[in-house]
PDB file of N, CA and C in Angstrom:
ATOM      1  N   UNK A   1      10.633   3.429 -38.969  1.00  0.00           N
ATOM      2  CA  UNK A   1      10.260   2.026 -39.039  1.00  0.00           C
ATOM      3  C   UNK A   1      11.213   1.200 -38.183  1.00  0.00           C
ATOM      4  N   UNK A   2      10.764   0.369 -37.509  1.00  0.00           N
ATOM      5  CA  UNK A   2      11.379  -0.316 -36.716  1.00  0.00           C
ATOM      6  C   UNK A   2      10.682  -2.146 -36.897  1.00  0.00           C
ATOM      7  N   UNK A   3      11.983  -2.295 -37.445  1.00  0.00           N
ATOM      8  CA  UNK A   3      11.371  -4.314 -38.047  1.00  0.00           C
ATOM      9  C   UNK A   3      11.890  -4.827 -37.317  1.00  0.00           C
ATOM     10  N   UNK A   4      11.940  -5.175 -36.100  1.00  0.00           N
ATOM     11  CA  UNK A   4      12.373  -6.131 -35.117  1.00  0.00           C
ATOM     12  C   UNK A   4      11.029  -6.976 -34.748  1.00  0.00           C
ATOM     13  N   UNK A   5      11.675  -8.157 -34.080  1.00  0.00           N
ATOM     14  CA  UNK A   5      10.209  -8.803 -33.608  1.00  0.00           C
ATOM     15  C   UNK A   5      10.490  -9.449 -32.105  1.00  0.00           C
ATOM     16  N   UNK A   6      11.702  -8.659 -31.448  1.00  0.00           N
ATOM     17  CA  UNK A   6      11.542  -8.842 -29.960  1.00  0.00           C
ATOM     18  C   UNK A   6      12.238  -7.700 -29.239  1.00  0.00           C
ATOM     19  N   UNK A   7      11.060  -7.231 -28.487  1.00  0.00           N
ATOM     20  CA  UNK A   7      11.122  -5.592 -27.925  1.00  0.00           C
ATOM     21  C   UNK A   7      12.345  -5.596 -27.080  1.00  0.00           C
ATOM     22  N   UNK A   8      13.465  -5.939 -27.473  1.00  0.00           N
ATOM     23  CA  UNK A   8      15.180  -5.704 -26.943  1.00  0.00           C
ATOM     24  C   UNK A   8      16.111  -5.849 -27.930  1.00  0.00           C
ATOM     25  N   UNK A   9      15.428  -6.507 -28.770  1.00  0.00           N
ATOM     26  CA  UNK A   9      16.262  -6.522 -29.670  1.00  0.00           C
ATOM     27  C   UNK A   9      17.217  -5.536 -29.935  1.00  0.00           C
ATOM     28  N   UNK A  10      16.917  -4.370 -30.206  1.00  0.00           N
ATOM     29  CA  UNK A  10      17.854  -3.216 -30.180  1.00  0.00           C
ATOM     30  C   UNK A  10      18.981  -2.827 -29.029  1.00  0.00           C
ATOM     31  N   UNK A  11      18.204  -3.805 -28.322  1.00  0.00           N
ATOM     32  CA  UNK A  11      19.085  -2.798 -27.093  1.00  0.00           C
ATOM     33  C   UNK A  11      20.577  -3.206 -26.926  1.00  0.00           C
ATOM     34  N   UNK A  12      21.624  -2.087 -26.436  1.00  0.00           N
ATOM     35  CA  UNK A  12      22.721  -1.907 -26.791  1.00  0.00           C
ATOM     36  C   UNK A  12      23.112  -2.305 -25.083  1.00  0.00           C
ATOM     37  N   UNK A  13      22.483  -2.407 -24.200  1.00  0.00           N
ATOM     38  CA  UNK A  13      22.795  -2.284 -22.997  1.00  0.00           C
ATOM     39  C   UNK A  13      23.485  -1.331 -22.377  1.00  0.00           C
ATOM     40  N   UNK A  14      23.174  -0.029 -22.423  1.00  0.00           N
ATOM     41  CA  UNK A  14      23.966   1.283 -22.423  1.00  0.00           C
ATOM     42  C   UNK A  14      23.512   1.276 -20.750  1.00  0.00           C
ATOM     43  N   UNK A  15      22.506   1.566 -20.555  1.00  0.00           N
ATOM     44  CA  UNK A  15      21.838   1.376 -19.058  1.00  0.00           C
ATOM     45  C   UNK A  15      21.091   3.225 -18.961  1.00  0.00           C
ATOM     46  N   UNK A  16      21.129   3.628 -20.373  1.00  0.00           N
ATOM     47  CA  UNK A  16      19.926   4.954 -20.258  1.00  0.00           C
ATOM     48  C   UNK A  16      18.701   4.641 -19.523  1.00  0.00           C
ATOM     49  N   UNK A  17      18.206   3.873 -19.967  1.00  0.00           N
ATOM     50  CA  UNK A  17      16.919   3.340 -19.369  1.00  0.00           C
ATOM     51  C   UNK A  17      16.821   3.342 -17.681  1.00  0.00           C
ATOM     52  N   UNK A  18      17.778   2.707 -17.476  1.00  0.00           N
ATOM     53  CA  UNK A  18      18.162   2.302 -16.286  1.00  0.00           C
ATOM     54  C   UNK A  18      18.316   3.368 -14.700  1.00  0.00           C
ATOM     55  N   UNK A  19      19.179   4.075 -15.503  1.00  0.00           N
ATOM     56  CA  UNK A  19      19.284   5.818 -15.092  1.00  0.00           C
ATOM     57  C   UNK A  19      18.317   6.625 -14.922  1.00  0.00           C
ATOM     58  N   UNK A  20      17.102   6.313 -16.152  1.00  0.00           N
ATOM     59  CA  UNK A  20      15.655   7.360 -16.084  1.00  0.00           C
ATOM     60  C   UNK A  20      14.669   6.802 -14.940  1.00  0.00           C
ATOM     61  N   UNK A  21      14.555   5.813 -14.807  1.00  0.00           N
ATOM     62  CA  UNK A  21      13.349   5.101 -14.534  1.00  0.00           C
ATOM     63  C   UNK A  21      13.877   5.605 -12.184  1.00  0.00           C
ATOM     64  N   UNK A  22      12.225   6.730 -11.980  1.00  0.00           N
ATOM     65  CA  UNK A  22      12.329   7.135 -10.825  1.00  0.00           C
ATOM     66  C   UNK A  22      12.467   6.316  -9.623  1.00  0.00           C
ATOM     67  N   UNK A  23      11.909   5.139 -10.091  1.00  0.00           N
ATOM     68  CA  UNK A  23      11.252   3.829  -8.720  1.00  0.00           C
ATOM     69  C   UNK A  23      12.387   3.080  -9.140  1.00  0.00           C
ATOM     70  N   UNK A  24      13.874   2.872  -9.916  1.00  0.00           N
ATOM     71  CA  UNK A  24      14.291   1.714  -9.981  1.00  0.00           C
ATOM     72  C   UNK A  24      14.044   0.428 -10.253  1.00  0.00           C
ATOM     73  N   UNK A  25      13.509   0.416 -10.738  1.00  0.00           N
ATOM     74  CA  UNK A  25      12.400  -0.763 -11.808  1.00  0.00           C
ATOM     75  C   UNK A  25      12.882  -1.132 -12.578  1.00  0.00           C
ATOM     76  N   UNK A  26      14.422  -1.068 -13.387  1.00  0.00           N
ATOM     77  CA  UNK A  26      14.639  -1.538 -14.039  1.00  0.00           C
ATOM     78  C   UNK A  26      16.472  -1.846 -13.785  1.00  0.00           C
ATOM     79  N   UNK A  27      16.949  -2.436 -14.327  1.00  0.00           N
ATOM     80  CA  UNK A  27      18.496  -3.106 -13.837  1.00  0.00           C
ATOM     81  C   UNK A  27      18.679  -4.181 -15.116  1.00  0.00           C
ATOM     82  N   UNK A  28      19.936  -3.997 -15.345  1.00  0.00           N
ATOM     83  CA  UNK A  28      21.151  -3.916 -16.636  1.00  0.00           C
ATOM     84  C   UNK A  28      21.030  -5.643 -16.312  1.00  0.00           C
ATOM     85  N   UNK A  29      21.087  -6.299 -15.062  1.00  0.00           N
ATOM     86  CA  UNK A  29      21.015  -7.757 -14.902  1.00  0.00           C
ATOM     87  C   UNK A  29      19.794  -8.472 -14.645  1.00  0.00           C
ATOM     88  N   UNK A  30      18.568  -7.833 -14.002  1.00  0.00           N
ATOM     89  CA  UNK A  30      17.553  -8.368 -14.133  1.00  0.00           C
ATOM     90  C   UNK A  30      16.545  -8.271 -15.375  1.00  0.00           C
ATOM     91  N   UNK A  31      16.648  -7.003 -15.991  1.00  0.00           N
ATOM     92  CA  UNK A  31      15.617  -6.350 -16.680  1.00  0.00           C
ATOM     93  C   UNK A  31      14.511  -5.461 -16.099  1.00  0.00           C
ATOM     94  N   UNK A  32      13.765  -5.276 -16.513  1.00  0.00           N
ATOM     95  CA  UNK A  32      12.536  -4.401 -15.604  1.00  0.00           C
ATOM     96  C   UNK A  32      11.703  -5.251 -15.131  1.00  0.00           C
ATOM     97  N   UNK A  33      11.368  -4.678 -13.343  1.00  0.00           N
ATOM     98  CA  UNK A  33      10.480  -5.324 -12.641  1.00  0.00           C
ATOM     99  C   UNK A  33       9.680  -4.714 -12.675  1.00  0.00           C
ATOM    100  N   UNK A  34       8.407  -5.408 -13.868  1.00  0.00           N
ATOM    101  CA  UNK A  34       7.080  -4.987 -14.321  1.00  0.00           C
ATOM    102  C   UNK A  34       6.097  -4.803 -12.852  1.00  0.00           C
ATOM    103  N   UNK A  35       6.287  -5.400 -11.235  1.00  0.00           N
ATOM    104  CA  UNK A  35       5.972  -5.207 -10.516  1.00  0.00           C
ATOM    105  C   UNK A  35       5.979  -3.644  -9.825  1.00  0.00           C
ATOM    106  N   UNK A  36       7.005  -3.239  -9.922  1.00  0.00           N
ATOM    107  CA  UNK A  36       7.913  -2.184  -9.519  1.00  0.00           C
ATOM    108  C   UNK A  36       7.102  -1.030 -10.114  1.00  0.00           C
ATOM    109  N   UNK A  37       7.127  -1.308 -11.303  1.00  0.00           N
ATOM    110  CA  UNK A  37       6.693  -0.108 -12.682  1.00  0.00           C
ATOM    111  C   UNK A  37       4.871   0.008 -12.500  1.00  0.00           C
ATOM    112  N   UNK A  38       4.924  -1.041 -12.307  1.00  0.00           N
ATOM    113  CA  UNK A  38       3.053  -0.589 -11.931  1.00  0.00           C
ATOM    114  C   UNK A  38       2.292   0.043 -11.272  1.00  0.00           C
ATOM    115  N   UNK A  39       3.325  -0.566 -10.123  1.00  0.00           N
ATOM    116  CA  UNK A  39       3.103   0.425  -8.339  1.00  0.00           C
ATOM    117  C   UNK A  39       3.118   1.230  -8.585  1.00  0.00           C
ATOM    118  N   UNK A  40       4.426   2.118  -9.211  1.00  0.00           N
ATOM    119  CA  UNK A  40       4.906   3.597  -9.211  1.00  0.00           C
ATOM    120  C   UNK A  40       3.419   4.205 -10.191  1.00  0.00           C
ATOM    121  N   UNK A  41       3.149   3.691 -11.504  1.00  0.00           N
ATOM    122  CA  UNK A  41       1.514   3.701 -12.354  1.00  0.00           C
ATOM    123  C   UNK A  41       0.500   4.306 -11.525  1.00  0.00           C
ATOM    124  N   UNK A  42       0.373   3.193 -10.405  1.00  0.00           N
ATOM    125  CA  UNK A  42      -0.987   3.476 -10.051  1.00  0.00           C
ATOM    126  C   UNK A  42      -1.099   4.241  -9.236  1.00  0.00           C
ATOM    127  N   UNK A  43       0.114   4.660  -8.507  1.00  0.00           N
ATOM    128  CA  UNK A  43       0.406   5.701  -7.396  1.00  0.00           C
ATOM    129  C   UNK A  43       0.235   7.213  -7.921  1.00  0.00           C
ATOM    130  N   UNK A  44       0.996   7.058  -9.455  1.00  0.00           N
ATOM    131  CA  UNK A  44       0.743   8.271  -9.922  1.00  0.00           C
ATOM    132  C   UNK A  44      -0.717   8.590 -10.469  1.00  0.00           C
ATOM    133  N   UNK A  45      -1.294   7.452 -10.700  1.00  0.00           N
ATOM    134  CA  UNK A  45      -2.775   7.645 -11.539  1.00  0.00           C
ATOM    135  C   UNK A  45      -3.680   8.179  -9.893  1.00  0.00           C
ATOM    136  N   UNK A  46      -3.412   7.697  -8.577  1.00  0.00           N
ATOM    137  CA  UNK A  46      -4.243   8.638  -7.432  1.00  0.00           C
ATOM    138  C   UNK A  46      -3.710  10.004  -7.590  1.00  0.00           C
ATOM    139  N   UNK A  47      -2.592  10.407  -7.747  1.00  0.00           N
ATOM    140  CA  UNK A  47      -2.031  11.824  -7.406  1.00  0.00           C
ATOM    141  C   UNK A  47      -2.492  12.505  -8.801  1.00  0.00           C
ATOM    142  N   UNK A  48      -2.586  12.354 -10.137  1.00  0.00           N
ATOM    143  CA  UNK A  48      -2.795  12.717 -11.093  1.00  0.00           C
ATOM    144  C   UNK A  48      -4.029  12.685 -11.807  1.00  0.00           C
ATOM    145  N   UNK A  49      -4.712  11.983 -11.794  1.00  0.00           N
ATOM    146  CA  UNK A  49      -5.961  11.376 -12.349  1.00  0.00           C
ATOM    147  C   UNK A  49      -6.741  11.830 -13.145  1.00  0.00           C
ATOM    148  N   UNK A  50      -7.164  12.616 -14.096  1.00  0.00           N
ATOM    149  CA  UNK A  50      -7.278  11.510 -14.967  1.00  0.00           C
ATOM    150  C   UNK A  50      -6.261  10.968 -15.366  1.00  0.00           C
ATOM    151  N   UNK A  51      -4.807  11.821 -15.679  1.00  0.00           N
ATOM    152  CA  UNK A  51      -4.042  11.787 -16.593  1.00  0.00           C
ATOM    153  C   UNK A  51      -2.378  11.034 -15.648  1.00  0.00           C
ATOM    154  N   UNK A  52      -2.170  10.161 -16.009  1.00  0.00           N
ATOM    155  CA  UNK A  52      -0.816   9.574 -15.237  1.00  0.00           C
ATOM    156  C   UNK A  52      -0.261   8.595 -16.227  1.00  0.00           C
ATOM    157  N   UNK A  53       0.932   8.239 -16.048  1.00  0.00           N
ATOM    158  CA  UNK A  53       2.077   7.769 -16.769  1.00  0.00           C
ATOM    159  C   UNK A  53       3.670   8.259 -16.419  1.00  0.00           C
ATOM    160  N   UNK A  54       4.070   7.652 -16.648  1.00  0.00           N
ATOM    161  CA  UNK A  54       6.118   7.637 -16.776  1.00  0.00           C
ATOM    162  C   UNK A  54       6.526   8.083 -18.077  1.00  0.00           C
ATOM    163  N   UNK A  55       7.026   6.719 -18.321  1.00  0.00           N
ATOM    164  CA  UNK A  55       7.446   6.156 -20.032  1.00  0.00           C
ATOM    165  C   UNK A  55       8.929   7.025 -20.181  1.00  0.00           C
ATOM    166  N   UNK A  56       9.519   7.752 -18.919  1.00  0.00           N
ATOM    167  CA  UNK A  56      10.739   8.013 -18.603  1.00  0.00           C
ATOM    168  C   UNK A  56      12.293   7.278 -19.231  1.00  0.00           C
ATOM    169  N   UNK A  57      11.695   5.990 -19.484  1.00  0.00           N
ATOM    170  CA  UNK A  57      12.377   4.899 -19.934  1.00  0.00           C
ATOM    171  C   UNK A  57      12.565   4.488 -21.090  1.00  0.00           C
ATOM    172  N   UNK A  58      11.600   4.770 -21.998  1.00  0.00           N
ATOM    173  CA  UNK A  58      11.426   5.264 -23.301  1.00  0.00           C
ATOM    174  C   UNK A  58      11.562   6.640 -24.004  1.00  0.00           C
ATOM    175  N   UNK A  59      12.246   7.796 -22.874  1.00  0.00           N
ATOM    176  CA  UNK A  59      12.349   8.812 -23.855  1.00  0.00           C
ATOM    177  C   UNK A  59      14.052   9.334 -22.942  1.00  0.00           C
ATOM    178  N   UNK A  60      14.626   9.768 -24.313  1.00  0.00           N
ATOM    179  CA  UNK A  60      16.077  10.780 -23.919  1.00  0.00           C
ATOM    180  C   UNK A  60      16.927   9.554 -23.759  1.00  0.00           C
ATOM    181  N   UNK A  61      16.551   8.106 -24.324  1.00  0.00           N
ATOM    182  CA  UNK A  61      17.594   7.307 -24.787  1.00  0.00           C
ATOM    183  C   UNK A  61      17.527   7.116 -26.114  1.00  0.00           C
ATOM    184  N   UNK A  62      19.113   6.253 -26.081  1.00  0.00           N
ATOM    185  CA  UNK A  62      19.246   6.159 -27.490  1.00  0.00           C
ATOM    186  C   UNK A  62      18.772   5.203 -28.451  1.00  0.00           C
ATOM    187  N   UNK A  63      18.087   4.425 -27.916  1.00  0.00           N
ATOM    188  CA  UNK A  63      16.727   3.997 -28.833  1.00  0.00           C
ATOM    189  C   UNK A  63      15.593   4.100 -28.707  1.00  0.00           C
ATOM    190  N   UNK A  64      15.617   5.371 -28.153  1.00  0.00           N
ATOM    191  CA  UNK A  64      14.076   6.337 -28.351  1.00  0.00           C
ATOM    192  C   UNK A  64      13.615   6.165 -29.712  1.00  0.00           C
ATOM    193  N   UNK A  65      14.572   6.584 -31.067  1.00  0.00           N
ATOM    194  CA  UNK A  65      13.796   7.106 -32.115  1.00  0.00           C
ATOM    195  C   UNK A  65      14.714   6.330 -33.279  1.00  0.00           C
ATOM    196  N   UNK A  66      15.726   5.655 -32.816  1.00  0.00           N
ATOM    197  CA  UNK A  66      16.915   5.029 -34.130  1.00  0.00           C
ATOM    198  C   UNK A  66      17.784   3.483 -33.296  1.00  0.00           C
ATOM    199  N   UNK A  67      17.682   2.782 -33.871  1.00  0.00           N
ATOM    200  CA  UNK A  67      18.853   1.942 -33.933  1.00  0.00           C
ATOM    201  C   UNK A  67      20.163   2.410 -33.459  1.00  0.00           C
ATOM    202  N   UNK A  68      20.535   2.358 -32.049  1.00  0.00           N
ATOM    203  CA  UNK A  68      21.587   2.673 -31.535  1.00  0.00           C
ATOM    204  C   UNK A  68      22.857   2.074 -32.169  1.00  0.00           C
ATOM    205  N   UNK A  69      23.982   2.890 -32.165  1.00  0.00           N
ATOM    206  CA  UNK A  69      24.999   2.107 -32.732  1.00  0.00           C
ATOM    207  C   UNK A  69      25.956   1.521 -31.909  1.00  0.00           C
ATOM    208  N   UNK A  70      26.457   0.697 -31.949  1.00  0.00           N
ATOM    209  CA  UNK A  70      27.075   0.076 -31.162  1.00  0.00           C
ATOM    210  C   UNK A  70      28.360   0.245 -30.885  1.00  0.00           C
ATOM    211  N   UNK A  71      29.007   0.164 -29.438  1.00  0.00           N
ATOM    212  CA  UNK A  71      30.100   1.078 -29.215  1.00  0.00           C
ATOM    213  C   UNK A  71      31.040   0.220 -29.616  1.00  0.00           C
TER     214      UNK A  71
END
């Protein structure tokens, strides 16, 4: 369960995210450039098709699955 009601809330600013994400789409001072992340989407949805997605950014960090603790 996760009761937050703004999708950062958790975040610890570790920069996992930051590290996963292939196209660089995302940065510790801007946040993610939802521009960036789409391109890389739809590029993969021609090479893959039916089936395409990332979500690189959401997995093998530490608020994948828990409330990170804070250093």
């Amino acid at each position: 369960e996760r009761p937050y009601t703004k999708v950062y809330e958790y975040c610890t600013m570790c920069g996992a995210c930051v590290k996963r994400c292939p196209v660089q789409a995302i940065s510790l001072e801007e946040g993610k450039n939802h521009n960036i992340c789409h391109a890389w989407l739809m590029k993969t949805k021609e090479l893959c098709a039916p089936r395409f997605g990332c979500g690189l950014c959401q997995t093998k960090v530490p608020c994948e699955n828990r409330i990170p603790k804070k250093k």
